[in-house]
PDB file of N, CA and C in Angstrom:
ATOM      1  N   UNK A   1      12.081   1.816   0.194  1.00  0.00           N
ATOM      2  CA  UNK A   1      10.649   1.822   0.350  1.00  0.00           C
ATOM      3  C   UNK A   1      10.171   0.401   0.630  1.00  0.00           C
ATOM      4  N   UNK A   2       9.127   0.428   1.339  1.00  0.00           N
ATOM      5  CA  UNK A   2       8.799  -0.816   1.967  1.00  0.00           C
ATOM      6  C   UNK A   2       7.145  -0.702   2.302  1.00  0.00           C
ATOM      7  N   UNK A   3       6.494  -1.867   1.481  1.00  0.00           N
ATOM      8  CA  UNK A   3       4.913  -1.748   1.667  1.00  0.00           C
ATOM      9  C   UNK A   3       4.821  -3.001   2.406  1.00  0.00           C
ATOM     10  N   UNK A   4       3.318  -2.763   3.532  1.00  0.00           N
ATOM     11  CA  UNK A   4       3.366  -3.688   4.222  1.00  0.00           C
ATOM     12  C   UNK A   4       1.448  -3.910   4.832  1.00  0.00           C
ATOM     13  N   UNK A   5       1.602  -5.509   4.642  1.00  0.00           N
ATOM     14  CA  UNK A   5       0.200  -5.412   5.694  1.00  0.00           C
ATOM     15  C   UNK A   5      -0.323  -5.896   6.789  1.00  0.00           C
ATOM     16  N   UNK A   6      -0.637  -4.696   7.976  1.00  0.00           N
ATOM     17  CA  UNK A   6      -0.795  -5.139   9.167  1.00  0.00           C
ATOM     18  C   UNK A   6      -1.257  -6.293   9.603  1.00  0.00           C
ATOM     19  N   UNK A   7      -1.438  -6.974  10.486  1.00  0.00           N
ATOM     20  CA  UNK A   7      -2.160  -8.010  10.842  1.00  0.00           C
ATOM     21  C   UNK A   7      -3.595  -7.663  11.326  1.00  0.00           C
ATOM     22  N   UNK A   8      -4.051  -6.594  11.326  1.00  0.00           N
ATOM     23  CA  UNK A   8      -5.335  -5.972  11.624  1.00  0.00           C
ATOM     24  C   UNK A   8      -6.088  -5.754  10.346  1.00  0.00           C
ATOM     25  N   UNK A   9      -5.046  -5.705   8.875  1.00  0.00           N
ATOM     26  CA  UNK A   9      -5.374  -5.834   7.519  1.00  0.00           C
ATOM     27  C   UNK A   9      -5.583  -3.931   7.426  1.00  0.00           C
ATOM     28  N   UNK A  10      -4.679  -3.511   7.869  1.00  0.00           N
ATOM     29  CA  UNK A  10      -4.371  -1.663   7.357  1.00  0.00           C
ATOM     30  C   UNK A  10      -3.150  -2.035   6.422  1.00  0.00           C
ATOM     31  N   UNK A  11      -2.701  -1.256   6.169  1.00  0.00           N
ATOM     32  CA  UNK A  11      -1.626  -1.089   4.797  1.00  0.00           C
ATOM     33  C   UNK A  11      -0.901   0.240   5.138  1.00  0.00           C
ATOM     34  N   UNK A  12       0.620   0.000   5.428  1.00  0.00           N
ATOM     35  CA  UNK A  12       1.953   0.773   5.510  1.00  0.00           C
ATOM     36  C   UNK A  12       2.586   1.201   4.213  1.00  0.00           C
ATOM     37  N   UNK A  13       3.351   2.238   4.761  1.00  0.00           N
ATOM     38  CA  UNK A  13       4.376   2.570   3.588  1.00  0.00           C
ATOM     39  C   UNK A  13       5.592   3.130   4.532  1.00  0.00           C
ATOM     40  N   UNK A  14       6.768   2.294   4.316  1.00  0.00           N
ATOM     41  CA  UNK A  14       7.804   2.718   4.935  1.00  0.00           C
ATOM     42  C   UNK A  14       9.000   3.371   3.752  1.00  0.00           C
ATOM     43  N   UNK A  15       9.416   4.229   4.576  1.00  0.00           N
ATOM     44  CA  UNK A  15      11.010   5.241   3.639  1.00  0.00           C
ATOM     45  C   UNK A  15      11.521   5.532   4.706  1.00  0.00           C
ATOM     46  N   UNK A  16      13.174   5.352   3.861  1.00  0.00           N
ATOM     47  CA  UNK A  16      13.957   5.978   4.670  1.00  0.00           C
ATOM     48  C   UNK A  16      14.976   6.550   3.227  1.00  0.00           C
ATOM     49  N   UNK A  17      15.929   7.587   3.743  1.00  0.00           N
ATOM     50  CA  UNK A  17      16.474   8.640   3.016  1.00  0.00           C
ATOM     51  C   UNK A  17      18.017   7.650   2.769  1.00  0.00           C
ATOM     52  N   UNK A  18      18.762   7.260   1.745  1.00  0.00           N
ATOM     53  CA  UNK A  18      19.274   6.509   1.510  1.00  0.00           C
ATOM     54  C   UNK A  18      20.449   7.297   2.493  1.00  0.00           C
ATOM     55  N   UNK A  19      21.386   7.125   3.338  1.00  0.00           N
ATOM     56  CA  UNK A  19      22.028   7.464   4.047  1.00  0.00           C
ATOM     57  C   UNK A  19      21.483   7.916   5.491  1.00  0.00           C
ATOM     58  N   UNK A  20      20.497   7.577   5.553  1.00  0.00           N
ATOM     59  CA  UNK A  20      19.786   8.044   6.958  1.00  0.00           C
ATOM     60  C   UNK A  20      19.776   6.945   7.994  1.00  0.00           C
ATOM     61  N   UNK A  21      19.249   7.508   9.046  1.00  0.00           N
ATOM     62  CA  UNK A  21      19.385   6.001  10.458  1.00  0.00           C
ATOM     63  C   UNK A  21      17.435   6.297  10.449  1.00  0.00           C
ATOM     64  N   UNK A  22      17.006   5.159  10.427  1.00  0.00           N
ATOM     65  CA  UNK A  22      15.304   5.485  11.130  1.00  0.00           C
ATOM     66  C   UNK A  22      14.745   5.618  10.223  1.00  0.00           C
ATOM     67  N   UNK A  23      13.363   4.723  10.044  1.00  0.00           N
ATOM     68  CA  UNK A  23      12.194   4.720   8.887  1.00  0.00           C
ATOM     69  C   UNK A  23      11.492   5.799   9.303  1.00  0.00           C
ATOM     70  N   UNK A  24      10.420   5.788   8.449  1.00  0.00           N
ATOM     71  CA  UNK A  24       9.670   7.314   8.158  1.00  0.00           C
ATOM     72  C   UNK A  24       8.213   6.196   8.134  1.00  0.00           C
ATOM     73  N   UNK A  25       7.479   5.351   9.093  1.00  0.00           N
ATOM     74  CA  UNK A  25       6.256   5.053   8.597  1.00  0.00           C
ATOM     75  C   UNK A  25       4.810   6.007   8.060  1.00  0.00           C
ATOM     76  N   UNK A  26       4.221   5.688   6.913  1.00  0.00           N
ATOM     77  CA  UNK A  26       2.661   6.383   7.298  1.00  0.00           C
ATOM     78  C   UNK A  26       2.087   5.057   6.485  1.00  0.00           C
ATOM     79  N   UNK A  27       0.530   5.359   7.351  1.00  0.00           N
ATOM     80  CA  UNK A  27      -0.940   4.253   7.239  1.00  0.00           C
ATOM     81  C   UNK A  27      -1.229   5.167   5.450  1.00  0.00           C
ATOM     82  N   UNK A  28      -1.452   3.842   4.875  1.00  0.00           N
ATOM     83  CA  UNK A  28      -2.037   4.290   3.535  1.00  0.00           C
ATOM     84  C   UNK A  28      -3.396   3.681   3.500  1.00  0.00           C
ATOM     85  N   UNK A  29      -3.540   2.752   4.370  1.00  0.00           N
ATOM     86  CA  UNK A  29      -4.702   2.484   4.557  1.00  0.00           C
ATOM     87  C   UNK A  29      -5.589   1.717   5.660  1.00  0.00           C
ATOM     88  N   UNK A  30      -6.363   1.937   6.458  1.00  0.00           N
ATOM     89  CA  UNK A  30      -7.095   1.939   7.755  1.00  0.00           C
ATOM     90  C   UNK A  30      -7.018   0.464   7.915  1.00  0.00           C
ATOM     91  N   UNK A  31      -7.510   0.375   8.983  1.00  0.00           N
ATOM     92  CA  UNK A  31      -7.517  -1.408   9.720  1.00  0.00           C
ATOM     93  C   UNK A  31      -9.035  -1.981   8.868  1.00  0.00           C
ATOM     94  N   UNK A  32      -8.871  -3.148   8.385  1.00  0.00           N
ATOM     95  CA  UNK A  32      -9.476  -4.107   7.707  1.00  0.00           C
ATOM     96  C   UNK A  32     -10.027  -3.742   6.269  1.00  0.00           C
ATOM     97  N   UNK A  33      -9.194  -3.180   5.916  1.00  0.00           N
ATOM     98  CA  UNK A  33      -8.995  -2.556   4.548  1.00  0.00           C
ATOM     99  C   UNK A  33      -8.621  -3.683   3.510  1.00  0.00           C
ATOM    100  N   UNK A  34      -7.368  -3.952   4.000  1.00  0.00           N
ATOM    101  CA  UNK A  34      -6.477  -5.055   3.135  1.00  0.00           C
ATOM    102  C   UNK A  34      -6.568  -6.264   3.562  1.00  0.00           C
ATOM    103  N   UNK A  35      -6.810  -7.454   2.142  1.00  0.00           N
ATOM    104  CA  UNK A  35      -6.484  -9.105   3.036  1.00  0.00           C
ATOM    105  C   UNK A  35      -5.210  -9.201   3.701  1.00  0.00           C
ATOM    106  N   UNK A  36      -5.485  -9.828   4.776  1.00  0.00           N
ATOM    107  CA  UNK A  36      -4.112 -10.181   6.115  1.00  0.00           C
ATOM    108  C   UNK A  36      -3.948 -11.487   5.454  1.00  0.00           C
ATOM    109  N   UNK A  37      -4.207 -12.299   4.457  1.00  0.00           N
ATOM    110  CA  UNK A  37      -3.618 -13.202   3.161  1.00  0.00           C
ATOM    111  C   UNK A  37      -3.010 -13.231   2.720  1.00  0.00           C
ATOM    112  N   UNK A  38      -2.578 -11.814   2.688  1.00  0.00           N
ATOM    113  CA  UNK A  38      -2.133 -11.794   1.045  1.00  0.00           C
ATOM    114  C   UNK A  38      -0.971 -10.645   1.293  1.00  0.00           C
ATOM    115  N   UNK A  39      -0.194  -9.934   0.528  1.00  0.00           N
ATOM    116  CA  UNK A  39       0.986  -8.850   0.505  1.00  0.00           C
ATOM    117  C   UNK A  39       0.967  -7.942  -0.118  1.00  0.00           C
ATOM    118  N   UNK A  40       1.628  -6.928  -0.431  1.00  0.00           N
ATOM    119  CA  UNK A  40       1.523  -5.845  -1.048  1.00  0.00           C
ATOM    120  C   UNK A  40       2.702  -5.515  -1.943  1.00  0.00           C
ATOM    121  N   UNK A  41       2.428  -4.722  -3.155  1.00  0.00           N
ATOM    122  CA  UNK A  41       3.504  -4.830  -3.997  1.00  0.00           C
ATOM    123  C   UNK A  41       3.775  -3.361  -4.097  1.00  0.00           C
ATOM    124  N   UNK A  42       5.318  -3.277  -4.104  1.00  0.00           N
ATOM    125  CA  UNK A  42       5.522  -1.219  -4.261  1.00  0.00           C
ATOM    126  C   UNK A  42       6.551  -1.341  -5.524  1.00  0.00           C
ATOM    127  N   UNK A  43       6.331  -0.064  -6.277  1.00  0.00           N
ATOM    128  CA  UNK A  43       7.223   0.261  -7.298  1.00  0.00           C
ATOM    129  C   UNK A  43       7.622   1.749  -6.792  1.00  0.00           C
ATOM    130  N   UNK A  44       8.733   2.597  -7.280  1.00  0.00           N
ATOM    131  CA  UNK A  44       8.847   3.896  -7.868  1.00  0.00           C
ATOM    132  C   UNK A  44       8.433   4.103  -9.247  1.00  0.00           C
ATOM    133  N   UNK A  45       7.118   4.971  -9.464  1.00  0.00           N
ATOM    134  CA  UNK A  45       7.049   5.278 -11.170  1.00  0.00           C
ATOM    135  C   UNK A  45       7.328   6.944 -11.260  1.00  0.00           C
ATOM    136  N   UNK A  46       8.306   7.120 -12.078  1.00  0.00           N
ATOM    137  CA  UNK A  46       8.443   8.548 -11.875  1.00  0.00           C
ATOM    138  C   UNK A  46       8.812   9.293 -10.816  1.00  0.00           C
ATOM    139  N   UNK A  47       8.125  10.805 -10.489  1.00  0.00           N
ATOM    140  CA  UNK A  47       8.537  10.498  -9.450  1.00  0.00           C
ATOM    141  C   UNK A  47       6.865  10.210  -8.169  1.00  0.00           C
ATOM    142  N   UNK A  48       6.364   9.528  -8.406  1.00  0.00           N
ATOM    143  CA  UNK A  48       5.718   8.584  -7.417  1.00  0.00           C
ATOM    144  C   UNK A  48       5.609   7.128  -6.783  1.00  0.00           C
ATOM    145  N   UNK A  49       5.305   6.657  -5.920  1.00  0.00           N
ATOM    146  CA  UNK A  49       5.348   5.531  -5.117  1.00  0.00           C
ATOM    147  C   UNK A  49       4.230   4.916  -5.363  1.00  0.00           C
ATOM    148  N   UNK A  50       4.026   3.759  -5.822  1.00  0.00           N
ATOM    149  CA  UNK A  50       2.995   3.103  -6.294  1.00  0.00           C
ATOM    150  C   UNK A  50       2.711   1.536  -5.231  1.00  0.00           C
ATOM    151  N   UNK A  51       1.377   1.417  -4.661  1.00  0.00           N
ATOM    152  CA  UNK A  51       1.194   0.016  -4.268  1.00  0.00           C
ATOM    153  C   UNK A  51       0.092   0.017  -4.307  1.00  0.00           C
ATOM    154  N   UNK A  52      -0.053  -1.522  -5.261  1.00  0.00           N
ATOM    155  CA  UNK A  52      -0.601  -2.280  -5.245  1.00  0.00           C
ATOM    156  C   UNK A  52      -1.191  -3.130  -4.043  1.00  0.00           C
ATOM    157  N   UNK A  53      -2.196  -3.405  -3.769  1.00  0.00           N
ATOM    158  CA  UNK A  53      -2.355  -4.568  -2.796  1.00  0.00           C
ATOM    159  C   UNK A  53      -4.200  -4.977  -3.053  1.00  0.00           C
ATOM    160  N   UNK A  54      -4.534  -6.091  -2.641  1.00  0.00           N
ATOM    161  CA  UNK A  54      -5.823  -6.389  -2.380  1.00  0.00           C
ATOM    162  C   UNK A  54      -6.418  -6.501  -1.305  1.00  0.00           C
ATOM    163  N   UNK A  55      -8.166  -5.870  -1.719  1.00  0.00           N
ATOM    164  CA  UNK A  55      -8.578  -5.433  -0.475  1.00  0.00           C
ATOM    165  C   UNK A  55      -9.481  -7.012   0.149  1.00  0.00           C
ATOM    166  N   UNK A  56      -9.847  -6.339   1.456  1.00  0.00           N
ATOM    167  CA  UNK A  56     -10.290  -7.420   2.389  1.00  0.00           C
ATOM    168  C   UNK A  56     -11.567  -8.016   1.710  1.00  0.00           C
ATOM    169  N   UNK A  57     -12.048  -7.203   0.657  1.00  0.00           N
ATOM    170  CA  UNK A  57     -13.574  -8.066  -0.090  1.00  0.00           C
ATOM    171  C   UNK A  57     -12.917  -8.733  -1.411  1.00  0.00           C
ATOM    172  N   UNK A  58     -11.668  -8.821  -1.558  1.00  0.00           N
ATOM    173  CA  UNK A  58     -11.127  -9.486  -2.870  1.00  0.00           C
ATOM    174  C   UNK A  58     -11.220  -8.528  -3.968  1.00  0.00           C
ATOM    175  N   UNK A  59     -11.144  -7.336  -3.802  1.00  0.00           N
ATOM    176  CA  UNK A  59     -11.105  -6.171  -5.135  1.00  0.00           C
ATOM    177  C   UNK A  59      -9.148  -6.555  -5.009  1.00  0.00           C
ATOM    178  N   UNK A  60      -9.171  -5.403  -5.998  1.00  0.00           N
ATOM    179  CA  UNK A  60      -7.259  -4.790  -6.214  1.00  0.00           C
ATOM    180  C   UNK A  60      -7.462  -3.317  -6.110  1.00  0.00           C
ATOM    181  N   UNK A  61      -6.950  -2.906  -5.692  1.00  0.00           N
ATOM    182  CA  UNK A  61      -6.361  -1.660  -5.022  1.00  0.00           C
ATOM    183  C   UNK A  61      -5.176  -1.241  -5.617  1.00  0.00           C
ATOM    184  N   UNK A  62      -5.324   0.490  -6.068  1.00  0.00           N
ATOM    185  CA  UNK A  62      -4.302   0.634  -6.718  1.00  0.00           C
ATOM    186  C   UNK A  62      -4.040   2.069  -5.572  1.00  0.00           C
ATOM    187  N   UNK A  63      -2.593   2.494  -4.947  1.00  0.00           N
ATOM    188  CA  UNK A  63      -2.584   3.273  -4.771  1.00  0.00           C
ATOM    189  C   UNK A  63      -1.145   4.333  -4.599  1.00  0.00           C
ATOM    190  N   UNK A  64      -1.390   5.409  -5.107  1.00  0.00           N
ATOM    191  CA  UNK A  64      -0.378   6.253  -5.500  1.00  0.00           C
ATOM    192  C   UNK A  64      -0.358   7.771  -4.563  1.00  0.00           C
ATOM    193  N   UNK A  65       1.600   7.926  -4.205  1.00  0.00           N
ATOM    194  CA  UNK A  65       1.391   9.314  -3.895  1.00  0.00           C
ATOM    195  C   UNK A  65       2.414   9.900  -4.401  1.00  0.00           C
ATOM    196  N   UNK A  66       2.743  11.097  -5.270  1.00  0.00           N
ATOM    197  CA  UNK A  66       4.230  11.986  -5.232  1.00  0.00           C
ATOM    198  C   UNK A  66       5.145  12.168  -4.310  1.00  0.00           C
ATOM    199  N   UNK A  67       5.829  11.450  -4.565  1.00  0.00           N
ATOM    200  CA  UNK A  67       7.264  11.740  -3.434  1.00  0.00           C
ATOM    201  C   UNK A  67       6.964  12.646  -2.756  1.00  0.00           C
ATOM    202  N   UNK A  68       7.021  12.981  -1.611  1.00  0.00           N
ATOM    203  CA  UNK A  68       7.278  14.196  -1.017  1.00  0.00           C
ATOM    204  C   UNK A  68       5.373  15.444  -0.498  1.00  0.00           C
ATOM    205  N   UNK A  69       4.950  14.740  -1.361  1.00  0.00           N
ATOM    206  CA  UNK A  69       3.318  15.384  -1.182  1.00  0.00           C
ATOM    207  C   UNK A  69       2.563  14.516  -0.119  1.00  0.00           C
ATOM    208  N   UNK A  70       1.901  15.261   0.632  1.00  0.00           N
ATOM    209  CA  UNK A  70       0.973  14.461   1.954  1.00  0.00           C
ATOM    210  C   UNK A  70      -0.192  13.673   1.410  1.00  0.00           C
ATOM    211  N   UNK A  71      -0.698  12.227   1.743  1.00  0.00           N
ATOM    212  CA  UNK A  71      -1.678  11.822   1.343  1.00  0.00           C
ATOM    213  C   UNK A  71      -1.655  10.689   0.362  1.00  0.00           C
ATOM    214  N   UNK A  72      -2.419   9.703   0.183  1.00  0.00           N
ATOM    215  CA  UNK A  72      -2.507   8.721  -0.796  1.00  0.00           C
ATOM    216  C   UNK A  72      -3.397   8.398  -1.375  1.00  0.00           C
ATOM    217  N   UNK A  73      -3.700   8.325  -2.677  1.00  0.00           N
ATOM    218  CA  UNK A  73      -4.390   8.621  -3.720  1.00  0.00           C
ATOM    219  C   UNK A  73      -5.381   7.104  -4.348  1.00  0.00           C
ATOM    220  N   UNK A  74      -6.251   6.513  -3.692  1.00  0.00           N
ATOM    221  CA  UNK A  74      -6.420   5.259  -3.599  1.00  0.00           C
ATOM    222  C   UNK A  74      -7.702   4.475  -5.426  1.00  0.00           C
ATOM    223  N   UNK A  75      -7.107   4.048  -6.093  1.00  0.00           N
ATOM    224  CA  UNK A  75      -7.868   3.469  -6.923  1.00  0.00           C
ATOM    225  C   UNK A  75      -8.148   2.342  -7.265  1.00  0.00           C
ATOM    226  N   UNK A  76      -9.988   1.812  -7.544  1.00  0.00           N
ATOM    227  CA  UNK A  76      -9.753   0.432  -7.155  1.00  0.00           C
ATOM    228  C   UNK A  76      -9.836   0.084  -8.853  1.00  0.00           C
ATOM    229  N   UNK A  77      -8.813  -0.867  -8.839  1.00  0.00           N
ATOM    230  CA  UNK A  77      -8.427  -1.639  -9.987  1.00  0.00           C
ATOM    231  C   UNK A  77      -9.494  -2.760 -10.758  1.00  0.00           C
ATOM    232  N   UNK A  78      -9.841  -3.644  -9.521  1.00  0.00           N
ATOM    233  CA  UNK A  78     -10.944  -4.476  -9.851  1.00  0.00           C
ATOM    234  C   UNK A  78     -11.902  -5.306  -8.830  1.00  0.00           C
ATOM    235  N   UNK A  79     -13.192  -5.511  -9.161  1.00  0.00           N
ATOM    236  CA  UNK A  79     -14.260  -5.302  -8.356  1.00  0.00           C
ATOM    237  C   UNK A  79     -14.037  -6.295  -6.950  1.00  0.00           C
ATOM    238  N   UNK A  80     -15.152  -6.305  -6.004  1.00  0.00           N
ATOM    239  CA  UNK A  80     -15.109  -7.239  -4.954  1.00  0.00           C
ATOM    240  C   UNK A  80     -15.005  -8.363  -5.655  1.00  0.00           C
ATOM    241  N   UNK A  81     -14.615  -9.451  -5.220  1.00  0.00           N
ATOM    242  CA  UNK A  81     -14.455 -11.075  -5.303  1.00  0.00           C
ATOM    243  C   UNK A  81     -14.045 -11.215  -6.623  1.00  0.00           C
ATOM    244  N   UNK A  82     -13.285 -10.441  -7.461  1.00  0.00           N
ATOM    245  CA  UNK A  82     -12.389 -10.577  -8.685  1.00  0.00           C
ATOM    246  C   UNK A  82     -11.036 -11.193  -8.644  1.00  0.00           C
ATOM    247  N   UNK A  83     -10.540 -10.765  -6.961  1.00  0.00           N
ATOM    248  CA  UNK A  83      -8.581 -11.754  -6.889  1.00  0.00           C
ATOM    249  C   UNK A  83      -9.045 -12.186  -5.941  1.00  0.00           C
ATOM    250  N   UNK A  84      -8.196 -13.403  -5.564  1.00  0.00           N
ATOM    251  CA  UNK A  84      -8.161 -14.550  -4.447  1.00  0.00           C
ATOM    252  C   UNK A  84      -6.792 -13.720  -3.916  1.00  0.00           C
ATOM    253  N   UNK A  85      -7.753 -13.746  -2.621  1.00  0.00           N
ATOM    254  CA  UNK A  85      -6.053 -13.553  -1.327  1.00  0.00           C
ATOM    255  C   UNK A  85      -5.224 -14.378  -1.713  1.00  0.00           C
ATOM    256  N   UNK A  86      -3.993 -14.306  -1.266  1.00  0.00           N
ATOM    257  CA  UNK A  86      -2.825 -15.010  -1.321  1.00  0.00           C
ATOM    258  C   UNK A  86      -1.691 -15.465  -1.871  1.00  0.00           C
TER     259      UNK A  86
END
């Protein structure tokens, strides 16, 4: 798994199937969403995929989906101008 942020400031989530050839990208989040500052952090909790990242007004962004279920589940952690990009 691999979280990532565009240079347009959208937010990726890449998988691939441990023995497989070819990533699996999807947008977790739209163009100028996320600071292009700053990076994004992914865990596995359970069985869901968790990233972290901060948004383009300086909030934190929390966002989660179940393995295998369509869609990403977006919560904001803390307010505009609370984290510094970078």
């Amino acid at each position: 798994m691999i979280a990532a942020v565009g240079n347009d400031g959208s937010l990726w989530f890449y998988w691939q199937a441990i023995g497989a050839s070819g990533w699996n990208p999807q947008q977790v989040a739209p163009a100028g969403t996320i600071s292009t500052s700053s990076s994004a952090s992914i865990a596995q909790v359970g069985d869901s995929s968790v990233i972290a990242a901060i948004g383009n007004d300086g909030s934190l962004w929390f966002y989660w989906q179940t393995i295998g279920a369509a869609g990403w589940n977006p919560e904001q952690v803390a307010v505009p101008g609370s984290v510094i990009p970078g």
